[in-house]
C-alpha atoms as a PDB file:
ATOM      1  CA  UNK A   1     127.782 159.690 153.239  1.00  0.00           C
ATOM      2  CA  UNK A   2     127.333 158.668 149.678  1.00  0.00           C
ATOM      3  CA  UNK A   3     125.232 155.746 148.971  1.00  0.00           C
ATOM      4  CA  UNK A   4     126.318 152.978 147.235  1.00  0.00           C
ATOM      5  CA  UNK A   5     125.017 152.299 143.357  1.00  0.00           C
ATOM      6  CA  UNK A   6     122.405 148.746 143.881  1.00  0.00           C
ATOM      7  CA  UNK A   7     123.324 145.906 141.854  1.00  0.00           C
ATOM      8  CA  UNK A   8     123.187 141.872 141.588  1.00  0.00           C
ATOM      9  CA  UNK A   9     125.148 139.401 139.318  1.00  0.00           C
ATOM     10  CA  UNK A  10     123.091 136.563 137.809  1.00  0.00           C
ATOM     11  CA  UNK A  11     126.131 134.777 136.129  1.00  0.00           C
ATOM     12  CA  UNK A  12     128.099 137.438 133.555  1.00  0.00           C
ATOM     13  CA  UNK A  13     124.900 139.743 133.967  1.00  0.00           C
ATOM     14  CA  UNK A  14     125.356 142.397 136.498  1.00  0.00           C
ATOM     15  CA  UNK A  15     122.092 144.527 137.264  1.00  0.00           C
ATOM     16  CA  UNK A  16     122.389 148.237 137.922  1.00  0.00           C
ATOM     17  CA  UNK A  17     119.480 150.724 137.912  1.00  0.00           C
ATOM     18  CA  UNK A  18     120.176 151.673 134.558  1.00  0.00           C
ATOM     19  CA  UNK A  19     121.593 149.347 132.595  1.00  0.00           C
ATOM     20  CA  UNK A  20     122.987 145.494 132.629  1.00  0.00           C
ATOM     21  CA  UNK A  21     126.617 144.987 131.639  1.00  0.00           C
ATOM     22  CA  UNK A  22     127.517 141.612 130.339  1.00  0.00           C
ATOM     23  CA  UNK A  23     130.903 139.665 130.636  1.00  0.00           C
ATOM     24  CA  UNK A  24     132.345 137.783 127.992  1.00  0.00           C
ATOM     25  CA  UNK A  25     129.924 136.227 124.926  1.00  0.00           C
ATOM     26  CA  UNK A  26     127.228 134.229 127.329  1.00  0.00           C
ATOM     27  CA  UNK A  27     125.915 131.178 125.521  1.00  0.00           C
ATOM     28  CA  UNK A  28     122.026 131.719 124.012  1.00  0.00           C
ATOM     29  CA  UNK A  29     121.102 129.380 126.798  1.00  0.00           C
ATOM     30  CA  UNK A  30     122.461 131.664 129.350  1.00  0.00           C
ATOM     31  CA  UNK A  31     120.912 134.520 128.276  1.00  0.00           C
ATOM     32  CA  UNK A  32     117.325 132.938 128.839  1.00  0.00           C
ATOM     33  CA  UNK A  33     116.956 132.978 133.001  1.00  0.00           C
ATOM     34  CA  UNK A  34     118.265 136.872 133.107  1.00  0.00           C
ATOM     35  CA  UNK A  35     116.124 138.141 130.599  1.00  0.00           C
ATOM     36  CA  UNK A  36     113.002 136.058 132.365  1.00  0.00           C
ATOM     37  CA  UNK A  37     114.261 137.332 135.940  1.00  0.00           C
ATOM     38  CA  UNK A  38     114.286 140.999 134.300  1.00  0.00           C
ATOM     39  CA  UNK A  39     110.691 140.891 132.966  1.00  0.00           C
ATOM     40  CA  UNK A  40     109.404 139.090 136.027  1.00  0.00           C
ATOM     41  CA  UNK A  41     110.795 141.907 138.213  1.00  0.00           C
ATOM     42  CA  UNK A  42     109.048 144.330 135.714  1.00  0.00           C
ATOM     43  CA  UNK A  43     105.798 142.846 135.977  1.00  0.00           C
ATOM     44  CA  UNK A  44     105.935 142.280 139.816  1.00  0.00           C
ATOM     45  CA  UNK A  45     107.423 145.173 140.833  1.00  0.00           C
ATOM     46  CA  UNK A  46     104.295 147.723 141.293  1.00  0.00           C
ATOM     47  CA  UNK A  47     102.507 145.045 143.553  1.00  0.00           C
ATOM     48  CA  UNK A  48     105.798 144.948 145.414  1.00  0.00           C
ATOM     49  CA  UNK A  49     106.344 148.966 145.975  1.00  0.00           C
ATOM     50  CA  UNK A  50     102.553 149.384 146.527  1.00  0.00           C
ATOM     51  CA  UNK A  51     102.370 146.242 149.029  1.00  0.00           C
ATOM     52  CA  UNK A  52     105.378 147.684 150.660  1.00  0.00           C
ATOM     53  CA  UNK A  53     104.131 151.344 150.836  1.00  0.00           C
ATOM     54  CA  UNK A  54     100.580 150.396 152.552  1.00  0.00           C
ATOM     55  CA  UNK A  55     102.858 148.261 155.228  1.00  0.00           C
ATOM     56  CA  UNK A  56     105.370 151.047 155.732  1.00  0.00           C
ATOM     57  CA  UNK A  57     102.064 153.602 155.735  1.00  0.00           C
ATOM     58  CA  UNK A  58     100.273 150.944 158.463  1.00  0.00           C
ATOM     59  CA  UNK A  59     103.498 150.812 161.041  1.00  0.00           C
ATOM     60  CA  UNK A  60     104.951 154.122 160.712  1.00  0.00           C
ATOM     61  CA  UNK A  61     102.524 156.189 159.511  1.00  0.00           C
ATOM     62  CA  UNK A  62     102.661 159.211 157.672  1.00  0.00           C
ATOM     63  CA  UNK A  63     106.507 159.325 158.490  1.00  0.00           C
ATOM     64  CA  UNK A  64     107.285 156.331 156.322  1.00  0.00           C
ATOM     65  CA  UNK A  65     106.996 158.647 153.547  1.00  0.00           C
ATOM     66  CA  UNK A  66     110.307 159.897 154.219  1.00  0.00           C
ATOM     67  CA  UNK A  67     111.812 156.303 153.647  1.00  0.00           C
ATOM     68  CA  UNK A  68     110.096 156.864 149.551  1.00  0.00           C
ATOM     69  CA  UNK A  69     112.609 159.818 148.911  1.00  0.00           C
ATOM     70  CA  UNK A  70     112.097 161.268 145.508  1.00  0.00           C
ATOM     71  CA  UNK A  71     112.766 158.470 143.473  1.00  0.00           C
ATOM     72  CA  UNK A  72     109.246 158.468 142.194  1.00  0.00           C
ATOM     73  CA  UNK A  73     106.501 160.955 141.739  1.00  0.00           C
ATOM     74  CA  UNK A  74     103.990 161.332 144.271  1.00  0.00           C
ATOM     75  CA  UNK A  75     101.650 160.372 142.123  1.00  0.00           C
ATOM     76  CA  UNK A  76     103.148 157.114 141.263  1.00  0.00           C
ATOM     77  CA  UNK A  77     103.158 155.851 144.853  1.00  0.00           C
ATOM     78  CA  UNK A  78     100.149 156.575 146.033  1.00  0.00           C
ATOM     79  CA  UNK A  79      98.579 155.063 142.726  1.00  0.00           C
ATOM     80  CA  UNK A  80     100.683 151.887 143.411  1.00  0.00           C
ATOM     81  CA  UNK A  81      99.510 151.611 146.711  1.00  0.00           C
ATOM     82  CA  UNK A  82      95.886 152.271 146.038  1.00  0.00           C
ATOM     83  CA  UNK A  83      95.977 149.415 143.423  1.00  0.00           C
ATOM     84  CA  UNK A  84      97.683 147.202 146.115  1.00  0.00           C
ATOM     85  CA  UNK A  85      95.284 148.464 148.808  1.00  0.00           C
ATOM     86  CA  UNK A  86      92.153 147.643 146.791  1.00  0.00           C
ATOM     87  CA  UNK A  87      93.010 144.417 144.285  1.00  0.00           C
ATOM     88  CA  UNK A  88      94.037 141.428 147.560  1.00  0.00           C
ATOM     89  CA  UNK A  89      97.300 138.993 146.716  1.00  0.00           C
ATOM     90  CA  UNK A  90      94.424 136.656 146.751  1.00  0.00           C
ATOM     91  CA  UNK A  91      92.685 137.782 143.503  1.00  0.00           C
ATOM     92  CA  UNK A  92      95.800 139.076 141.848  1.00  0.00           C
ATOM     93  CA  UNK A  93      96.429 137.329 138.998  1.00  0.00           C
ATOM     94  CA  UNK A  94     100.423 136.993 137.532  1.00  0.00           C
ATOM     95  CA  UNK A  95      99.607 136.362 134.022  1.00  0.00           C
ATOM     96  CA  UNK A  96      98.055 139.592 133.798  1.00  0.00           C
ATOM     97  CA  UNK A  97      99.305 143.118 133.881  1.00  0.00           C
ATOM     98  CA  UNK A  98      99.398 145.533 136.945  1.00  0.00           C
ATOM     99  CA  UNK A  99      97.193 147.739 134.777  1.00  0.00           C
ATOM    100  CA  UNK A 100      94.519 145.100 134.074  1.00  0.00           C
ATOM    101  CA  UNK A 101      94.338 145.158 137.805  1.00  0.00           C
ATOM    102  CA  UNK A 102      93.838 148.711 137.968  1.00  0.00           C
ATOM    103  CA  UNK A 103      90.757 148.774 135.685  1.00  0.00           C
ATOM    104  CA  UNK A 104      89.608 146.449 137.800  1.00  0.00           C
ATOM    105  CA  UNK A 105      90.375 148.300 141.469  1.00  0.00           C
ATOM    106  CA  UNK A 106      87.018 149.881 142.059  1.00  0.00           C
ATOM    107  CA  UNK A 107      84.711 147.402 141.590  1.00  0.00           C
ATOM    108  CA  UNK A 108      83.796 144.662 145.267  1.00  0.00           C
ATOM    109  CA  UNK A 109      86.399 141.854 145.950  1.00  0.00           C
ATOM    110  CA  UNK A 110      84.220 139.665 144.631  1.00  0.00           C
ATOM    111  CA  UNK A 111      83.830 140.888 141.136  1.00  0.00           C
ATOM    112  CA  UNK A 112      87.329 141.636 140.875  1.00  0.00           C
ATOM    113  CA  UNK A 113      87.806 138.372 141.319  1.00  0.00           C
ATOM    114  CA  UNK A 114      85.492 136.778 138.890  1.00  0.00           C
ATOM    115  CA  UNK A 115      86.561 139.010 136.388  1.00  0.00           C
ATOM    116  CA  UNK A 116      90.011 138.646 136.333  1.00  0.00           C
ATOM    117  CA  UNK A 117      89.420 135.155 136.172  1.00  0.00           C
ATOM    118  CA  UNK A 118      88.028 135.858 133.145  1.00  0.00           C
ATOM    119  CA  UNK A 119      90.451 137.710 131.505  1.00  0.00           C
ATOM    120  CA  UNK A 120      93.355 135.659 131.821  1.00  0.00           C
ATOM    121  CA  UNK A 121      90.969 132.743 130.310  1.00  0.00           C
ATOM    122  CA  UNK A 122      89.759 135.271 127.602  1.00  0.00           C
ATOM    123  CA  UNK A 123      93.238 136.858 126.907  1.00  0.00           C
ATOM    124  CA  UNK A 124      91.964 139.870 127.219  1.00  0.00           C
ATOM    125  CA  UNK A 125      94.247 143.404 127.692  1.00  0.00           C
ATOM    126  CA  UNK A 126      94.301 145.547 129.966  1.00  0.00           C
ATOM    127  CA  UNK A 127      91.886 148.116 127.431  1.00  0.00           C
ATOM    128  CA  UNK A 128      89.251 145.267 126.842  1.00  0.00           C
ATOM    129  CA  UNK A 129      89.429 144.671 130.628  1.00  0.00           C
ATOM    130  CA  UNK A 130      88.555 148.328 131.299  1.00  0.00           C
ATOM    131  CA  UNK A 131      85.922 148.078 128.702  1.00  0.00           C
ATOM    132  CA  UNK A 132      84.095 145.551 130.834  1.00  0.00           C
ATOM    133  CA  UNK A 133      84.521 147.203 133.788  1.00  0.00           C
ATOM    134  CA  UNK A 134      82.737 150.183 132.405  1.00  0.00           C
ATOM    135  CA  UNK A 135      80.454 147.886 131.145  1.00  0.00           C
ATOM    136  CA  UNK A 136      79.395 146.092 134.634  1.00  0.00           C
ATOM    137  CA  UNK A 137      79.704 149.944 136.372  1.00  0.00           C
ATOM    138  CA  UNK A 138      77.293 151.611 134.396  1.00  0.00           C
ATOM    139  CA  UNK A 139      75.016 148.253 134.319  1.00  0.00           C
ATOM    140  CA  UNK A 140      74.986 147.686 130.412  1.00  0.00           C
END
């Protein structure tokens, strides 16, 4: 049975996989909440497919990785879901990247915590982030 292509409207947008298609000449103003929607979903979706993998992984065991399929490596999902595992909603921070989270995976709830605290006040990247990390792990 073939499986149908995903995709959403948001007014003359329509989201596929690969591309958007847009209807007509949208007005600048329309343009705005679809392009926000797209870059939200881009920054949120790693915390989504890791917080859904370690959920799957936690009711169905190792069989849920059947449900994963081959649309991404191997790799890739278990490195979402060790982020998701390891960084808690509760010290995830939106403003920063999934990767800034990442540098910051290994070190106690706690620090995580503080630190990315401190990087969204800082503006710090995800490479100065790492920095510091390295920093507090090697005690310098």
């Amino acid at each position: 049975m073939p499986t149908q292509e995903p995709k959403m409207a948001l007014g003359p947008f329509q989201f596929r996989p690969a591309n958007v298609s847009v209807q007509g000449r949208p007005s600048l103003s329309e343009w705005e909440g679809p392009l926000q929607f797209a870059l939200w979903c881009q920054r949120a979706s790693p915390w989504w497919i890791g917080d859904m993998i370690n959920r799957g992984e936690d009711l169905y065991g190792e069989e849920f990785g059947e449900v994963c399929g081959s649309t991404l490596s191997t790799e890739m999902v278990s490195r979402y879901a060790s982020v998701a595992r390891r960084v808690p909603p509760q010290n995830r921070r939106p403003a920063l990247s999934w990767s800034a989270h990442a540098a910051v995976a290994r070190l106690p709830h706690a620090q995580q915590k503080k630190i990315l605290l401190e990087a969204e006040k800082q503006g710090w990247n995800s490479d100065e982030l790492r920095k510091k990390v390295r920093e507090i792990v090697s005690g310098t």
